[in-house]
Protein backbone atom coordinates (compact mmCIF):
# COMPACT_ATOMS: atom_id res chain seq x y z
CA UNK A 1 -26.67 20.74 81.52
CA UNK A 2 -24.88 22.67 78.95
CA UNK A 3 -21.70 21.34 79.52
CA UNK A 4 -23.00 17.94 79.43
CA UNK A 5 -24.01 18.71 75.82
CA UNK A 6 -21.17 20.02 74.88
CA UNK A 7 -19.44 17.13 76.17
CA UNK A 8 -22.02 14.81 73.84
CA UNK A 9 -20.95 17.33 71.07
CA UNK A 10 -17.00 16.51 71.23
CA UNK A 11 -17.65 12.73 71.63
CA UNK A 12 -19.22 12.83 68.33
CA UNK A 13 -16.12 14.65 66.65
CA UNK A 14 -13.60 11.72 66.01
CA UNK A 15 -16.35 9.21 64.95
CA UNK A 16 -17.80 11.84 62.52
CA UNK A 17 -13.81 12.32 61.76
CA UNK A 18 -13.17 8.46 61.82
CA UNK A 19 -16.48 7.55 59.39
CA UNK A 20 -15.07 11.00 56.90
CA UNK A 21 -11.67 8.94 56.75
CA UNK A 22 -12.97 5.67 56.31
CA UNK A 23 -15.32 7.52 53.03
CA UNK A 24 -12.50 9.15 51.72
CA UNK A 25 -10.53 5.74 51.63
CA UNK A 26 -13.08 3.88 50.22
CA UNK A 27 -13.82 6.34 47.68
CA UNK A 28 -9.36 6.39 46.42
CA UNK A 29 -9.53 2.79 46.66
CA UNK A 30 -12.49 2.73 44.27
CA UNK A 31 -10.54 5.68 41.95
CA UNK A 32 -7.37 3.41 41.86
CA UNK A 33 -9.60 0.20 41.46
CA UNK A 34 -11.07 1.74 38.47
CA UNK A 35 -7.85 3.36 36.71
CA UNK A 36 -6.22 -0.55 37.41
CA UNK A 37 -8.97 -2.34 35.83
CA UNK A 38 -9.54 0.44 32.57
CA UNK A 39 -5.44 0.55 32.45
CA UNK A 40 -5.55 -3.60 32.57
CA UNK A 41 -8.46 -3.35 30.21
CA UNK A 42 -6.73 -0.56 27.35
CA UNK A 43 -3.60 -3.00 27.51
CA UNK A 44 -5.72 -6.13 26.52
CA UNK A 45 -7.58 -4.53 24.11
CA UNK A 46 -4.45 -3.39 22.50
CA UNK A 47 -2.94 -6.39 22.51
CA UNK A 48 -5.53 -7.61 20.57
CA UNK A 49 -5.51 -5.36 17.90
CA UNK A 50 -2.49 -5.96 17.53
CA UNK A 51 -2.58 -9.27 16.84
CA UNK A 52 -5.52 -9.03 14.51
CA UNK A 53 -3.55 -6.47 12.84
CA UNK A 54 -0.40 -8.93 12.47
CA UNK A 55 -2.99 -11.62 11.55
CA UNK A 56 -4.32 -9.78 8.67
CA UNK A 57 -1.09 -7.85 7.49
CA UNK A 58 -0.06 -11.66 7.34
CA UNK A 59 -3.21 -12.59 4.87
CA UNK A 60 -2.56 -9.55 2.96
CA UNK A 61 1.12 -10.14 2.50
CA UNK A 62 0.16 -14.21 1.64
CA UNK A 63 -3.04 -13.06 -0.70
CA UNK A 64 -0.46 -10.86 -2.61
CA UNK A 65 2.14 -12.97 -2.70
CA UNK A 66 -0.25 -15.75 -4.37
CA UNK A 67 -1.01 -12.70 -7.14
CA UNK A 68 2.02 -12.15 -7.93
CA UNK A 69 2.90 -16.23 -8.10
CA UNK A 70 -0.54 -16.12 -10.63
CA UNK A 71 1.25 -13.14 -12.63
CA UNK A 72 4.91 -14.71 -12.67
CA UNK A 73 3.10 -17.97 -13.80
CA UNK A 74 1.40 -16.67 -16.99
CA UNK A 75 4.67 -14.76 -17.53
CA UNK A 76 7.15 -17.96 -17.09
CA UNK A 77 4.73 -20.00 -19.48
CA UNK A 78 5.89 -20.22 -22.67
CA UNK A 79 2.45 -22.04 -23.79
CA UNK A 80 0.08 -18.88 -22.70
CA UNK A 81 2.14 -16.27 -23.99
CA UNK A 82 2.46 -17.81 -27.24
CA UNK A 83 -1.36 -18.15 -27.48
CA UNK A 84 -1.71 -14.85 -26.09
CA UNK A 85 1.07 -13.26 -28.55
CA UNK A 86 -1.15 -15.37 -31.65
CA UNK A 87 -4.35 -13.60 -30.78
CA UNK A 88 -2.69 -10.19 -31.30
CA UNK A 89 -1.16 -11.84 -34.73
CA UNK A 90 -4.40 -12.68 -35.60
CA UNK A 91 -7.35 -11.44 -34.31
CA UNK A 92 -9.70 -13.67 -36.39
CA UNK A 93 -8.32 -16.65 -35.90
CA UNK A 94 -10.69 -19.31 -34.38
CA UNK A 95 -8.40 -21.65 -32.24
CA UNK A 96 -6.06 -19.11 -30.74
CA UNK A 97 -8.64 -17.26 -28.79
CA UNK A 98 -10.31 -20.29 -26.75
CA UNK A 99 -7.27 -22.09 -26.54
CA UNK A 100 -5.98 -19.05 -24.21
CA UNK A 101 -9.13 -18.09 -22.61
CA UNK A 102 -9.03 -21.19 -21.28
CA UNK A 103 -5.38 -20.49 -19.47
CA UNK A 104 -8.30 -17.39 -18.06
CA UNK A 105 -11.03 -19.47 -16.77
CA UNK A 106 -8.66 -21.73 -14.76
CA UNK A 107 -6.86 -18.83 -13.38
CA UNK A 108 -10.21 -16.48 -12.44
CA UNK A 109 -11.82 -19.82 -11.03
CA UNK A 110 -10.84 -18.62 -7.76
CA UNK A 111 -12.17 -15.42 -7.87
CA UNK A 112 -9.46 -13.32 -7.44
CA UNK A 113 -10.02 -11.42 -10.56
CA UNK A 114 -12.31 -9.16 -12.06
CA UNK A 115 -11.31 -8.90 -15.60
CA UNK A 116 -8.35 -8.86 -18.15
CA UNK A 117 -7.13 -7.15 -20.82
CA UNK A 118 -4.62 -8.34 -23.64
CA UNK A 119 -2.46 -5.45 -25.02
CA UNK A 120 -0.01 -4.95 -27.91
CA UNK A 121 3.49 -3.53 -27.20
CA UNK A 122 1.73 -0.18 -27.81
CA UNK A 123 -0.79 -1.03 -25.22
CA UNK A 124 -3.88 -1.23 -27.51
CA UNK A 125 -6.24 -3.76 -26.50
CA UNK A 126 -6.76 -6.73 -28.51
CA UNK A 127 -8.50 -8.69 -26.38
CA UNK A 128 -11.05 -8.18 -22.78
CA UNK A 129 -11.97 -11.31 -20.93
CA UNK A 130 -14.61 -12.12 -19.71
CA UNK A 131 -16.48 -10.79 -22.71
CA UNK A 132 -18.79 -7.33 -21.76
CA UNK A 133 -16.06 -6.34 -19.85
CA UNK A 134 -15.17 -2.54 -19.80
CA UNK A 135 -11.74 -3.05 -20.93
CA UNK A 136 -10.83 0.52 -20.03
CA UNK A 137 -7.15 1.07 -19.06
CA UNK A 138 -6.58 4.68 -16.77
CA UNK A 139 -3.10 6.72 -16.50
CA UNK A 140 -2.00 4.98 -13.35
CA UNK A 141 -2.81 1.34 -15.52
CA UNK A 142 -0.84 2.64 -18.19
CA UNK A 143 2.31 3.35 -16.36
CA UNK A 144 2.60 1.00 -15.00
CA UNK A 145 2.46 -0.84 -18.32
CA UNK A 146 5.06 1.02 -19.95
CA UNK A 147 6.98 -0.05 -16.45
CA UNK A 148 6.60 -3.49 -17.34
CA UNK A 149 6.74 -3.65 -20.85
CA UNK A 150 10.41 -1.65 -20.05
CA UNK A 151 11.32 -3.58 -17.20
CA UNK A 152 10.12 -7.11 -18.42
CA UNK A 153 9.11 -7.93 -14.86
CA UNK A 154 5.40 -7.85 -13.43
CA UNK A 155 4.60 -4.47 -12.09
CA UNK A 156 1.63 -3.91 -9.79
CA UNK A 157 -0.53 -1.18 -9.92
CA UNK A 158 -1.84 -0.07 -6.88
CA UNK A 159 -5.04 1.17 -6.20
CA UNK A 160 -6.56 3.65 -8.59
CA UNK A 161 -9.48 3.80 -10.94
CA UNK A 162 -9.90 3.13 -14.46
CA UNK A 163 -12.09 5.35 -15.19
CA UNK A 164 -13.78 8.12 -12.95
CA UNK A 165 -16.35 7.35 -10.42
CA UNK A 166 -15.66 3.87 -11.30
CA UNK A 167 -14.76 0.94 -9.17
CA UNK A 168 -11.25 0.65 -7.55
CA UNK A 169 -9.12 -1.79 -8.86
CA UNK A 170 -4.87 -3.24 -8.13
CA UNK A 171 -3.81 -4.68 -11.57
CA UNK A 172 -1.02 -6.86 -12.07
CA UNK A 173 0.93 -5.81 -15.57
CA UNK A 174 2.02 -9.39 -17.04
CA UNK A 175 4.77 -8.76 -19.38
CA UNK A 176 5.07 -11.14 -22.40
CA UNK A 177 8.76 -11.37 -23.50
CA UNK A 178 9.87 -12.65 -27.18
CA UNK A 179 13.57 -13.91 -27.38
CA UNK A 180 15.33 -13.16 -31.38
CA UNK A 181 16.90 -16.22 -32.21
CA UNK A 182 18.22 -17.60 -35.84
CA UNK A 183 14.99 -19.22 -36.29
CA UNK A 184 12.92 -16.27 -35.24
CA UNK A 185 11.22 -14.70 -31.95
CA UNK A 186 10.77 -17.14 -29.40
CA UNK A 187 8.88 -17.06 -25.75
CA UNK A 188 11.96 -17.95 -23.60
CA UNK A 189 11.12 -21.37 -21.32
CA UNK A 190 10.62 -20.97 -17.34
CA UNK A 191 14.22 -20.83 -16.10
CA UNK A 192 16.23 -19.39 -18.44
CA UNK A 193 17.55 -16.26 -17.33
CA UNK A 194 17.04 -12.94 -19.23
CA UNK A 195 19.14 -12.35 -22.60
CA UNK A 196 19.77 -9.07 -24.69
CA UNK A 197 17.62 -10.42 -27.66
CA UNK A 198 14.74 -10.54 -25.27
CA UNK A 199 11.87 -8.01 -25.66
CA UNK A 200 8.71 -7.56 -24.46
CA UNK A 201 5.85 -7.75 -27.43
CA UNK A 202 2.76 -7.75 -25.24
CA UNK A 203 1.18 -7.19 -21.73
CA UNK A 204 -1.63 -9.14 -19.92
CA UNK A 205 -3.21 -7.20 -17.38
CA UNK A 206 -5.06 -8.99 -14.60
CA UNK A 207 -7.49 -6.53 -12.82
CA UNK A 208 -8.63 -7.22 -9.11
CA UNK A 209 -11.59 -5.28 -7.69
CA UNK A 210 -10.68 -3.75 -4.51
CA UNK A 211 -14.32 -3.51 -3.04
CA UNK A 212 -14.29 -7.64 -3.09
């Protein structure tokens, strides 16, 4: 009788064995399964922030390139700068101030722009558009003034504050460049390449609010 049961014992040993094998089997498949699907599922996700990444470094690189085209514009136009270059010959004058303001309205129609500020060769401000704006130029805004006014190119600003605790702006520093010729100071045309007589006489900064 005993050895009959021991007998029913051993017969049960390579099904218990077989039934082990088949749990451990199913339970690496399942392991590998899962590291397949989460490495297949890492490598999509990545891919796709990548792409959203290219996508908006391509937006960023387009949105500033249109900023700068804004900047170069105002700075090319002999018409603005010589309104602009009036005000800040004559503060009171009537016609001078509108007439370039209205160069502004077009340009911050698209609002791209927070404020601007007209400034003298010695970067005093003569005039803040829209009106009620702060008109407060910090140290990183003012370098990169002087940068421009030297250079007689547009300089960007990066980000920084004007003032602390305040909002974070990146300013574009519009240089406006007089040319001495017999007649007198002139704003050179769009096109005609730089000249020793040229200096620059005054700086338009265009202020864009980071936070928008």
């Amino acid at each position: 009788m005993k050895a009959v049961e021991k007998a029913e014992q051993r017969a049960w040993y390579p099904l218990v064995l077989i039934l082990a094998l088949v749990a451990l089997g199913i339970f690496a498949a399942g392991i590998f399964s899962y590291r397949n699907y989460a490495r297949h599922f890492r490598t999509g996700i990545e891919e796709q922030l990548a792409a959203i990444t290219e996508l908006k470094v391509a937006q960023i690189v387009q949105w500033r390139s249109h900023r700068l085209a804004d900047a170069d514009y105002l700075r090319r136009t002999p018409e603005a700068a010589r309104r602009a270059l009036d005000i800040l010959a004559q503060p009171a004058s009537l016609t001078s101030r509108p007439m370039f303001t209205s160069w502004l309205e077009f340009l911050f129609a698209g609002g791209s722009y927070e404020q601007a500020l007209l400034l003298d060769e010695r970067l005093n401000v003569g005039l803040v558009y829209p009106e009620g704006a702060s008109g407060v130029l910090g140290e990183a805004a003012r370098r990169a003034a002087q940068e421009a006014l030297r250079s007689q190119q547009v300089v960007v600003a990066d980000l920084h504050r004007e003032a602390e605790g305040g909002p974070v702006y990146l300013s574009l520093m519009v240089p406006l460049v007089v040319r001495r010729e017999s007649t007198g100071d002139k704003v050179p045309a769009a096109g005609k390449g730089s000249s020793p007589a040229d200096r620059s006489e005054a700086l338009l900064v265009l202020q864009i609010n980071a936070e928008n």
